[in-house]
Protein backbone atom coordinates (compact mmCIF):
# COMPACT_ATOMS: atom_id res chain seq x y z
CA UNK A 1 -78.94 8.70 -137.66
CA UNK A 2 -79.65 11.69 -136.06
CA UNK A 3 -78.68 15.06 -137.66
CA UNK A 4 -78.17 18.65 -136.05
CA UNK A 5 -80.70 20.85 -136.80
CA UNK A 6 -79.78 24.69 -136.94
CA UNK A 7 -83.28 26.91 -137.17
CA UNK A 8 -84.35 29.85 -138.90
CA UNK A 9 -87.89 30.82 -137.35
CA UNK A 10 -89.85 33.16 -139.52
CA UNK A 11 -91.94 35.31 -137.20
CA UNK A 12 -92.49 35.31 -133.22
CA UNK A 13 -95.93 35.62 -132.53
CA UNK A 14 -97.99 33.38 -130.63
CA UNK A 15 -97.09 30.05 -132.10
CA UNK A 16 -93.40 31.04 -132.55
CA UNK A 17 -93.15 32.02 -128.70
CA UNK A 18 -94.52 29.06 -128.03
CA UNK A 19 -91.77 27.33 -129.72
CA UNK A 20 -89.35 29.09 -128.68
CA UNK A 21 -90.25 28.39 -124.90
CA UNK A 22 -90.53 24.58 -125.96
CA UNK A 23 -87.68 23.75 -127.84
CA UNK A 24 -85.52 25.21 -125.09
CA UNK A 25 -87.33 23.36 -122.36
CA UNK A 26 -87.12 20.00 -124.03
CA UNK A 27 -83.92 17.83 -123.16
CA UNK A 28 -84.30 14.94 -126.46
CA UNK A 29 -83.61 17.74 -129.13
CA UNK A 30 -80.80 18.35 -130.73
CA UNK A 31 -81.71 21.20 -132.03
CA UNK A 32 -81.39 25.10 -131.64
CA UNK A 33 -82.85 28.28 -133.10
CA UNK A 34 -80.03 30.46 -134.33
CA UNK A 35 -82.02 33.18 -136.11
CA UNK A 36 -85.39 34.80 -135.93
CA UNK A 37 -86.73 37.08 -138.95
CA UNK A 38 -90.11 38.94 -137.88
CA UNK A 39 -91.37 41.84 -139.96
CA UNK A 40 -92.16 44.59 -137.55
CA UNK A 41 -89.40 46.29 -135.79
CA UNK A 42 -91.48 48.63 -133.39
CA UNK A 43 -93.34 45.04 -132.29
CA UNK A 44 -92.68 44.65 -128.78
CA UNK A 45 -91.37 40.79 -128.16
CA UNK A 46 -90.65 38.67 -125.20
CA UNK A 47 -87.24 38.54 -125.79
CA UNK A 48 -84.80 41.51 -126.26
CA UNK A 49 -84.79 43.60 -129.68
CA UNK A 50 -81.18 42.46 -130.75
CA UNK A 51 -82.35 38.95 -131.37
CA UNK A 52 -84.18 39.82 -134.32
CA UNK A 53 -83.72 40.38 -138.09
CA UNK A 54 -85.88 42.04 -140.13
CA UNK A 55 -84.15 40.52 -143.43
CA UNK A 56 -85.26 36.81 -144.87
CA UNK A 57 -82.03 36.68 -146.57
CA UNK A 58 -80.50 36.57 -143.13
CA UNK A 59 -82.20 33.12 -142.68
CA UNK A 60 -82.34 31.77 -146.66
CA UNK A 61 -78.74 32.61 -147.56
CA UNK A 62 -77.16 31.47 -144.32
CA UNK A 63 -75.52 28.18 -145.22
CA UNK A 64 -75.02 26.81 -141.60
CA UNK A 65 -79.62 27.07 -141.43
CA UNK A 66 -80.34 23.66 -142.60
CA UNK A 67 -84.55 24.39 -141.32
CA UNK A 68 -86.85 26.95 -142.17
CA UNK A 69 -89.77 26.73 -139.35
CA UNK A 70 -92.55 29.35 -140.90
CA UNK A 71 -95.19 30.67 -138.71
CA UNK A 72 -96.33 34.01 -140.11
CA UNK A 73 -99.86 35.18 -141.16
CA UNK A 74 -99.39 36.46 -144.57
CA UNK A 75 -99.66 33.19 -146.51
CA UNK A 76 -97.95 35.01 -149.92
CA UNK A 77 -95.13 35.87 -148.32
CA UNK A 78 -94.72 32.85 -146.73
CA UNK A 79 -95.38 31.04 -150.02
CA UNK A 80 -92.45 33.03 -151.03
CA UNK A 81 -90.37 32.22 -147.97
CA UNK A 82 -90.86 28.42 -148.03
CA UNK A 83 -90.57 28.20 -151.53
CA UNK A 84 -86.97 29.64 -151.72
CA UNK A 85 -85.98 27.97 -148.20
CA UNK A 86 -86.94 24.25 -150.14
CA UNK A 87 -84.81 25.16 -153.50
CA UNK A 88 -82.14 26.49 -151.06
CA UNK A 89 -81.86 22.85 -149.64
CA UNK A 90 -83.32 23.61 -146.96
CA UNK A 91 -86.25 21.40 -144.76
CA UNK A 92 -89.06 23.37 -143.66
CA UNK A 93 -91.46 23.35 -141.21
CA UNK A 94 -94.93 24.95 -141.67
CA UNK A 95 -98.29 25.45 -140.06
CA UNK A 96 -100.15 27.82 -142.82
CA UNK A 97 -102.65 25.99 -144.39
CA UNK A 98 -104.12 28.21 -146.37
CA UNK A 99 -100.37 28.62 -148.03
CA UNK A 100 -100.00 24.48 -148.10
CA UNK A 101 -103.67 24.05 -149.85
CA UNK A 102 -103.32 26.83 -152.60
CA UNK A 103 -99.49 26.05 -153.21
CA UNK A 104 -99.75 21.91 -152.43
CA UNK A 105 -98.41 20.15 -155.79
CA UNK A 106 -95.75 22.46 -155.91
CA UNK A 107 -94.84 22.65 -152.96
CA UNK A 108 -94.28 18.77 -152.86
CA UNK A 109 -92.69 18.67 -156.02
CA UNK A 110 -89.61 21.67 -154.98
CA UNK A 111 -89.33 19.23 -151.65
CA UNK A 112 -88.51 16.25 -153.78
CA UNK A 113 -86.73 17.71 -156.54
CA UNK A 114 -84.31 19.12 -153.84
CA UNK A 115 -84.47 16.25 -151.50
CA UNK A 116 -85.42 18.37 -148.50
CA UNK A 117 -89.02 17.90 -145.99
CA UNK A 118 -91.77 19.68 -145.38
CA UNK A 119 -93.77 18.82 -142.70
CA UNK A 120 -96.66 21.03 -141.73
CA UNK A 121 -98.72 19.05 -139.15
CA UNK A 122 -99.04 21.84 -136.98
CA UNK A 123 -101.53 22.97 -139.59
CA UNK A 124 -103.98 20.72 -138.90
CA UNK A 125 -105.60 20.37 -135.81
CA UNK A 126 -103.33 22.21 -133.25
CA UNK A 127 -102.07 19.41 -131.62
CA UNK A 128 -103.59 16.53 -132.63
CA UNK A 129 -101.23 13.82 -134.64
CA UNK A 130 -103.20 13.59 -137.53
CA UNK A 131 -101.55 13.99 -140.52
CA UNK A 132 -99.07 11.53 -139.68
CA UNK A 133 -101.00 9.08 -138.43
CA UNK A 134 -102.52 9.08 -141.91
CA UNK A 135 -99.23 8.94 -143.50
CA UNK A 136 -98.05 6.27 -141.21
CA UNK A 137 -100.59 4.02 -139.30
CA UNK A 138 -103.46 4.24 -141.65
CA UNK A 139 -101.29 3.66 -144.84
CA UNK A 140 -102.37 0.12 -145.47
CA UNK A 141 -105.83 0.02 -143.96
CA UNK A 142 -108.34 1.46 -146.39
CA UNK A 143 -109.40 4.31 -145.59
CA UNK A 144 -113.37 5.14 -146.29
CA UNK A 145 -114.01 8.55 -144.13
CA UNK A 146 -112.63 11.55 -142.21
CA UNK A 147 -114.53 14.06 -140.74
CA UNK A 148 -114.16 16.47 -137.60
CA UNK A 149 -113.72 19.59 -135.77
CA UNK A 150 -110.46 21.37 -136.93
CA UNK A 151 -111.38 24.88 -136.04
CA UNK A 152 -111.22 25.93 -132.55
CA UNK A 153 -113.03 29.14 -133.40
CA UNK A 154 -116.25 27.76 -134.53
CA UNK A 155 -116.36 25.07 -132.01
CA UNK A 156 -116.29 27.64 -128.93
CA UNK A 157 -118.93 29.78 -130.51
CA UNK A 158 -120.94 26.91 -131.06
CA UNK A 159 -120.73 25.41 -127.48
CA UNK A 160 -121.68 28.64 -126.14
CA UNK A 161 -125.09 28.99 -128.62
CA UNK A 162 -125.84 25.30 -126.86
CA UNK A 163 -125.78 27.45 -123.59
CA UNK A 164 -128.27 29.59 -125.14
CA UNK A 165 -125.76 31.94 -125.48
CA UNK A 166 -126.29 34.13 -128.56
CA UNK A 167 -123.71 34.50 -131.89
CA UNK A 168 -122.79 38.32 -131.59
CA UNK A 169 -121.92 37.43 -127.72
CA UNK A 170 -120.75 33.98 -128.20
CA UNK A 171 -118.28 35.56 -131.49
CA UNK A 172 -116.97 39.24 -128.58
CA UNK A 173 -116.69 36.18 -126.07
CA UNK A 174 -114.18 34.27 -128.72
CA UNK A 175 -111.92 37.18 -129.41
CA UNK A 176 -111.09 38.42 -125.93
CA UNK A 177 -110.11 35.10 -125.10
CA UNK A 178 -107.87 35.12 -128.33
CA UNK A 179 -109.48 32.13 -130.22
CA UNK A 180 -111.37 34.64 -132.89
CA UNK A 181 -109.76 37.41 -135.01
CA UNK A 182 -110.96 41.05 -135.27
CA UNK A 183 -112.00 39.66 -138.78
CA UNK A 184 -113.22 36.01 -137.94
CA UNK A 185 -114.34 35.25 -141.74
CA UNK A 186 -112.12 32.84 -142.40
CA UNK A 187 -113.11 31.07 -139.32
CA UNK A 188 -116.84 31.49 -139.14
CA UNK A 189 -117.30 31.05 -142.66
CA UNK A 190 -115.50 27.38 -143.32
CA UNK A 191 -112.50 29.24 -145.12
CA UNK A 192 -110.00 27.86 -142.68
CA UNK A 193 -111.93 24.56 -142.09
CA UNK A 194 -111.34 24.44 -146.16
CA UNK A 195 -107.70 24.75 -146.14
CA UNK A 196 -107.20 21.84 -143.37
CA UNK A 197 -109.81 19.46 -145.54
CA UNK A 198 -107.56 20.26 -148.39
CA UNK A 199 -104.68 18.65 -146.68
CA UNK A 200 -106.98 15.89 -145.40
CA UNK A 201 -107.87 14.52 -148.27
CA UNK A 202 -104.45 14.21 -149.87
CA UNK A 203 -103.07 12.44 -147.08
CA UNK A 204 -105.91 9.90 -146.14
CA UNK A 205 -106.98 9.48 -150.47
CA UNK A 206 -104.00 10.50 -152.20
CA UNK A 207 -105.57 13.49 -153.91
CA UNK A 208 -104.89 17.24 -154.20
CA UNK A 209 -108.09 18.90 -154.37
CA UNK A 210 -108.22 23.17 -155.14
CA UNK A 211 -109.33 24.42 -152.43
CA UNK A 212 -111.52 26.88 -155.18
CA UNK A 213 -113.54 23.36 -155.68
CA UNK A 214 -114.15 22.76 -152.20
CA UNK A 215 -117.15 23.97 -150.67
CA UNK A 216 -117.57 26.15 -147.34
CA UNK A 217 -120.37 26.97 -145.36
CA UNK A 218 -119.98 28.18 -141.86
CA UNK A 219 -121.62 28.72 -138.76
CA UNK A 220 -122.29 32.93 -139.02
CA UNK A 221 -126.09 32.02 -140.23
CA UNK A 222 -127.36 29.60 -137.45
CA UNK A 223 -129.76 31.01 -135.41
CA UNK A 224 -131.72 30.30 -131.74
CA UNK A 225 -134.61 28.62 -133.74
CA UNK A 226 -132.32 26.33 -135.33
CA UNK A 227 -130.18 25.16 -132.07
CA UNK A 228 -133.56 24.83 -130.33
CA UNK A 229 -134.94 22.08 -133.10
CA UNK A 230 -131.35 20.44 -132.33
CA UNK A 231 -131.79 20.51 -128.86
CA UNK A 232 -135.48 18.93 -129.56
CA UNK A 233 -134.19 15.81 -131.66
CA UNK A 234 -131.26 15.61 -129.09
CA UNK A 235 -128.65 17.02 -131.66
CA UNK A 236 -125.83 19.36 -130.98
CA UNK A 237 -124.43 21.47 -134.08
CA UNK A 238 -121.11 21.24 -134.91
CA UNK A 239 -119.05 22.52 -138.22
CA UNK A 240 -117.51 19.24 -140.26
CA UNK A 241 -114.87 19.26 -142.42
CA UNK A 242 -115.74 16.01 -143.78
CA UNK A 243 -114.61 13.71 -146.72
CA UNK A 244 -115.55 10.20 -147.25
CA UNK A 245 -115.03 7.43 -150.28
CA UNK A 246 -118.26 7.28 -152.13
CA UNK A 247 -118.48 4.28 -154.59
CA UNK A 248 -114.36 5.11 -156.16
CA UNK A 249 -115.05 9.02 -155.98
CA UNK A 250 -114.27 10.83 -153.13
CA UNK A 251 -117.12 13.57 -151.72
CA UNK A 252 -115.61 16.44 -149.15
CA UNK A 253 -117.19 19.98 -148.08
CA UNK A 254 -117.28 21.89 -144.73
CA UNK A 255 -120.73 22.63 -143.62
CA UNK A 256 -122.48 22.49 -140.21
CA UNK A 257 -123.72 19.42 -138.99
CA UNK A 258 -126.43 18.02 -136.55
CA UNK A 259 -124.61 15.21 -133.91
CA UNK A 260 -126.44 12.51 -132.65
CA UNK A 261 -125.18 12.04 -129.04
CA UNK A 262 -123.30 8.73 -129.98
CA UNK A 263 -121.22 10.42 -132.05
CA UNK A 264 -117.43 10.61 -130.84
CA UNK A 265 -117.29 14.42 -131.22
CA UNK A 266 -120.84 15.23 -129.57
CA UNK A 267 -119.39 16.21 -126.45
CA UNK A 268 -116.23 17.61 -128.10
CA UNK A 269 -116.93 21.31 -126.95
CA UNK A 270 -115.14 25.18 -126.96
CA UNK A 271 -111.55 25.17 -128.69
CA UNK A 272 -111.08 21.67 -128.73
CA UNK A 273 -110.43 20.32 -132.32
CA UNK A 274 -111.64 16.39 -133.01
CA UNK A 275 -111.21 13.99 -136.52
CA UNK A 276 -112.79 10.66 -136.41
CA UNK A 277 -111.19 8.45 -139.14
CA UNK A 278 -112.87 5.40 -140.18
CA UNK A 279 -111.13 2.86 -142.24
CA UNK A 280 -112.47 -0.98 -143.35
CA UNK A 281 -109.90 -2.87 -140.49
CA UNK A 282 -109.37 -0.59 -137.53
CA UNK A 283 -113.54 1.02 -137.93
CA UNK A 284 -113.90 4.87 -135.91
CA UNK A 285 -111.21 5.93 -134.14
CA UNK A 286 -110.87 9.17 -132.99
CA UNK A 287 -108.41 11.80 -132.07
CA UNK A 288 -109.00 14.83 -129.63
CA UNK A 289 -106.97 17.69 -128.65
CA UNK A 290 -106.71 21.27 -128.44
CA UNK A 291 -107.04 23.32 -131.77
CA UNK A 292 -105.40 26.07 -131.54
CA UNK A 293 -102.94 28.57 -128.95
CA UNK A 294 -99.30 28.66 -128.30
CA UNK A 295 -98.15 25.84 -126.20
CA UNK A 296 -100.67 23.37 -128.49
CA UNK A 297 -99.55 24.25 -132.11
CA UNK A 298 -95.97 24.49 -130.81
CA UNK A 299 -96.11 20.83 -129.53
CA UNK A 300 -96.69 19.88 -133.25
CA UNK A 301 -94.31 22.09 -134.81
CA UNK A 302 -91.73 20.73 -132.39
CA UNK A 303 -93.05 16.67 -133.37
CA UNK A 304 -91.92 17.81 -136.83
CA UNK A 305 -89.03 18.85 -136.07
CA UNK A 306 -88.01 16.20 -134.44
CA UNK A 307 -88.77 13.94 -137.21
CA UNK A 308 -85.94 15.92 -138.98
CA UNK A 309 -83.31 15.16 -136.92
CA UNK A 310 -83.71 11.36 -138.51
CA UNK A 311 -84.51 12.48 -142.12
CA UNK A 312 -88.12 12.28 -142.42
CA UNK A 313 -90.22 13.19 -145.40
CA UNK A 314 -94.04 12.55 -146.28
CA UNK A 315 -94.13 9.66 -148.83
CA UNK A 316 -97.50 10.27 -149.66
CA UNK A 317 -97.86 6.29 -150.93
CA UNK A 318 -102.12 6.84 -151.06
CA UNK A 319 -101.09 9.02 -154.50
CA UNK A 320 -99.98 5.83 -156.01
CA UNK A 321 -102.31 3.73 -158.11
CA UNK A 322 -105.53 6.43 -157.54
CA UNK A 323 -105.59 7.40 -161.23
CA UNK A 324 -109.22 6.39 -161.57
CA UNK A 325 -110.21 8.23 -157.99
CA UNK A 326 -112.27 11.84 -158.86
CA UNK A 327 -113.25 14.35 -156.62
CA UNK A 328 -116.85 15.00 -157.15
CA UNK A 329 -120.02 16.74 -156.12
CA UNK A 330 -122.73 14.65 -157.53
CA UNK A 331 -124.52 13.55 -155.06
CA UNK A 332 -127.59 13.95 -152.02
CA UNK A 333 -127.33 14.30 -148.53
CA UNK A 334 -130.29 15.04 -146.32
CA UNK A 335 -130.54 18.61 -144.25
CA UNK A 336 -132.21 20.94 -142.66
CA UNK A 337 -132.76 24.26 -144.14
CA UNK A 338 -134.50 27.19 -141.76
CA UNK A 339 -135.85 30.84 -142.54
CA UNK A 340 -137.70 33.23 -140.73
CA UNK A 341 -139.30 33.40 -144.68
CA UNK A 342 -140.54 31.01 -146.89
CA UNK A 343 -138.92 32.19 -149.76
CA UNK A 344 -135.41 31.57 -148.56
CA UNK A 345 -136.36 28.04 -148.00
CA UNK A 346 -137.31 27.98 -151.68
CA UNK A 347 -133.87 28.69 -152.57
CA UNK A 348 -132.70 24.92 -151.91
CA UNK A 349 -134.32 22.98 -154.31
CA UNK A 350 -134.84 19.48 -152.54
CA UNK A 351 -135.21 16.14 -154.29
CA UNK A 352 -137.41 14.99 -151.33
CA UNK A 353 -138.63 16.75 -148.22
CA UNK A 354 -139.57 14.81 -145.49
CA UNK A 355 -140.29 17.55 -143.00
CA UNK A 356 -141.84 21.00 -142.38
CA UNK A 357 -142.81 23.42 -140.09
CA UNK A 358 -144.19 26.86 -140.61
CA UNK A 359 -145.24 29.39 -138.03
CA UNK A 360 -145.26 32.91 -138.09
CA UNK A 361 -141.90 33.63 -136.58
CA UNK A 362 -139.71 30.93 -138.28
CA UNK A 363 -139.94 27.65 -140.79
CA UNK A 364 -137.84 24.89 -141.63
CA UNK A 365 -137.89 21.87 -143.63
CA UNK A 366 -135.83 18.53 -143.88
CA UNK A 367 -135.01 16.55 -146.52
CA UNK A 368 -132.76 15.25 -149.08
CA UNK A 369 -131.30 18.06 -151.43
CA UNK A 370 -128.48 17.18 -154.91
CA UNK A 371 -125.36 18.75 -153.24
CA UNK A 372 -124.66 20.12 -157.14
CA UNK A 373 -127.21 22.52 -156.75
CA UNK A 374 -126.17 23.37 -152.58
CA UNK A 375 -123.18 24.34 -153.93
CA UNK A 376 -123.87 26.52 -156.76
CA UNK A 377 -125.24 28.75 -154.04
CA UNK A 378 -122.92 30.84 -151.90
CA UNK A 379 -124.74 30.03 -148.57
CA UNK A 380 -122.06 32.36 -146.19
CA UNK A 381 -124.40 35.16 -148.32
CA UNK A 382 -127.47 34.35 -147.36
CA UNK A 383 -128.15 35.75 -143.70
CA UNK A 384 -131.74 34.68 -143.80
CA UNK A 385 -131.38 31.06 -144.55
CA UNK A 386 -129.66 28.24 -142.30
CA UNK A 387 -128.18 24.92 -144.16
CA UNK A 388 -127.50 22.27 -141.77
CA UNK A 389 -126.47 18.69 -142.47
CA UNK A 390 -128.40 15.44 -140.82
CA UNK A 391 -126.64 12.55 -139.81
CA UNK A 392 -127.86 10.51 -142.58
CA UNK A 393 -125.52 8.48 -145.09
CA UNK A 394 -124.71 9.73 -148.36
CA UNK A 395 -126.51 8.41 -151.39
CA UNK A 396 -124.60 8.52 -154.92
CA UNK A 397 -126.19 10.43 -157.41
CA UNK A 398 -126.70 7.83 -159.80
CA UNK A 399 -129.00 5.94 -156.93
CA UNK A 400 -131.58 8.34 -156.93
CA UNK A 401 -134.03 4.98 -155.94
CA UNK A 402 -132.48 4.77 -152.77
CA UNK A 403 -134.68 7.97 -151.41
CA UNK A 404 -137.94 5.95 -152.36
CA UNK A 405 -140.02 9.14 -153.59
CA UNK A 406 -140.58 11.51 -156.15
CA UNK A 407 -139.45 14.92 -155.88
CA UNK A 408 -142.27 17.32 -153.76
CA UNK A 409 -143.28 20.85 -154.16
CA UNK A 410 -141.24 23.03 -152.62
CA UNK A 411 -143.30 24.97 -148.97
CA UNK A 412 -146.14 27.40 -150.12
CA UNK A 413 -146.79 30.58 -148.57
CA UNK A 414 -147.83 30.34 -145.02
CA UNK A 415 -151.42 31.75 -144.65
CA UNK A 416 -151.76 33.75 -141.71
């Protein structure tokens, strides 16, 4: 049965413009914001100054506001905001991820214990579907890998280095357009990329993984050298949040990754965001869309919120019967590590190198490296070294035969 939905927004910047332009444009809603709380009163808005609050109690005490739709950028005091709004009774609507990864057990727990929702698939890939398509259309197909592009950021700068277009340009290029921050870190570095991967993996596994034990390496380190050796093998670089069943464990991290040209996001370019899920019936599918801006995120803030009008919750089924499913970081992949020095190379210890060139400008070597000791290494630190993942398959660390070689000396010192 479909309910009326009386909204609170919580701030009115991009995304909550965009909503606000969408929800009164669409016809199929029954469903109206009656109050909008933003925190800056001198902020000039799109719509006149008496239609905002500058109080939260004027949204979580009203009785008659039966959703909270969040879209602020200060992820503690929305964790303070959507906390109260779910004891209140209240549904809620979010699209902070990095609130919703550091906050995620609890979180679900107030929702149930107070029979309200909250939905948050605009915080995961702009557009795209794809947290409830994992919910819903993947629930019993098993699941074995999910991987993608779900920062918008990243992906632009990256399509532009292709061009031959370089970081610091490709990065001032980004943030007139809108798509970077003043402060990109938490784009350029895998932070954000971290918090969506976070929400990945509990709704295509069933687990709830700290986003402290997740690994992030971005894209601020790449350099020409390293895009030219992709565009030799006929690679393109793209940053992966990527998680995948490995024997019962389940492996996840957010790193850059060389794409061979038959794979679905190769030509996936600027701020468009793309997962590929693969499961044991249905094989790769994948889904495509824009990543990030007003109109975009607003589309899936308003799919949740439609949802609400007939009751629905997240039943997270995939956390039932996983009890013997770890999240773990024992085991190799094979990359591509790249220094203008030798010595920076040396700082990857690799099980088995398979590759290497020296010259006198810049070196690199390929091979297959224990992920344990990748990540006991904060690589975002490390200007002079590049770490990029090959499109090779995983092998578990307790099939060490699989690589078919002894470990080799690391490079020597290149003679001149």
């Amino acid at each position: 049965m479909r309910s009326r939905l009386n909204i609170g927004l919580f701030g009115f910047g991009v995304v909550g413009t965009g909503l606000y332009e969408v929800l009164n444009k669409s016809k199929l809603l029954e469903a109206r914001i009656t109050k909008i709380v933003v925190k800056d009163p001198t902020k000039k808005r799109g719509l006149p100054a008496e239609a905002f609050l500058y109080d939260k109690d004027a949204i979580l005490k009203d009785d008659s506001i039966n959703v909270v739709v969040e879209l602020i950028n200060d992820s503690e005091a929305a964790y303070a905001i959507v906390l109260e709004a779910l004891k209140n009774g209240k549904h809620v609507v979010s699209a902070n991820k990095k609130l919703i990864a550091e906050h995620l057990e609890e979180l679900i727990a107030t929702a149930k214990e107070n029979n309200v929702s909250f939905l948050y698939e605009a915080a995961v890939g702009g557009s795209i579907p794809i947290i409830r398509n994992l919910e819903e259309y993947y629930n019993n197909d098993s699941l074995s890998s999910v991987q993608g592009i779900v920062n918008g950021t990243t992906n632009y700068i990256l399509t532009q280095s292709n061009h031959g277009v370089a970081y610091e340009e490709a990065l001032a290029k980004a943030q007139e357009l809108g798509f970077a921050e003043i402060d990109p870190t938490l784009d350029v570095d895998g932070f954000d990329s971290k918090y969506k991967l976070v929400l990945l993996i509990k709704h295509a596994f069933g687990l709830v993984v700290e986003p402290k034990d997740v690994f992030n390496y971005g894209i601020r380190n790449i350099k020409p050298q390293d895009v030219k050796y992709a565009g030799e093998k006929g690679y393109r670089i793209k940053l992966f949040s990527r998680a995948e069943k490995l024997g019962n464990d389940i492996v996840g991290f957010v790193a850059p990754h060389f794409v061979k040209s038959d794979h679905f996001a190769y030509q996936v370019d600027n701020e468009f965001n793309a997962v590929v899920v693969e499961a044991l019936f249905s094989d790769k599918q994948l889904f495509i869309g824009k990543g990030a801006g007003s109109y975009p995120t607003a589309s899936a803030v308003l799919s949740d919120i439609s949802a609400l009008q007939f009751d629905y919750q997240y039943e997270y089924r995939k956390s039932i019967g996983n009890e013997n499913v770890n999240f773990q970081d024992d085991f190799y992949l094979k990359a591509y590590v790249g220094s203008q020095f030798i010595e920076a190379i040396n700082t990857i210890p690799f099980y088995r190198v398979d590759e290497v060139y020296q010259s006198e400008t810049y070196n690199y070597q390929t091979g297959w490296v224990r992920f344990e000791d990748v990540k006991e290494l904060d690589l975002n630190q490390l200007p002079d070294l590049s770490f990029i993942v090959l499109p090779d398959a995983f092998v578990a660390a307790n099939q060490p035969e699989k690589l078919k070689s002894e470990r080799i000396q690391y490079l020597t010192e290149f003679e001149l």
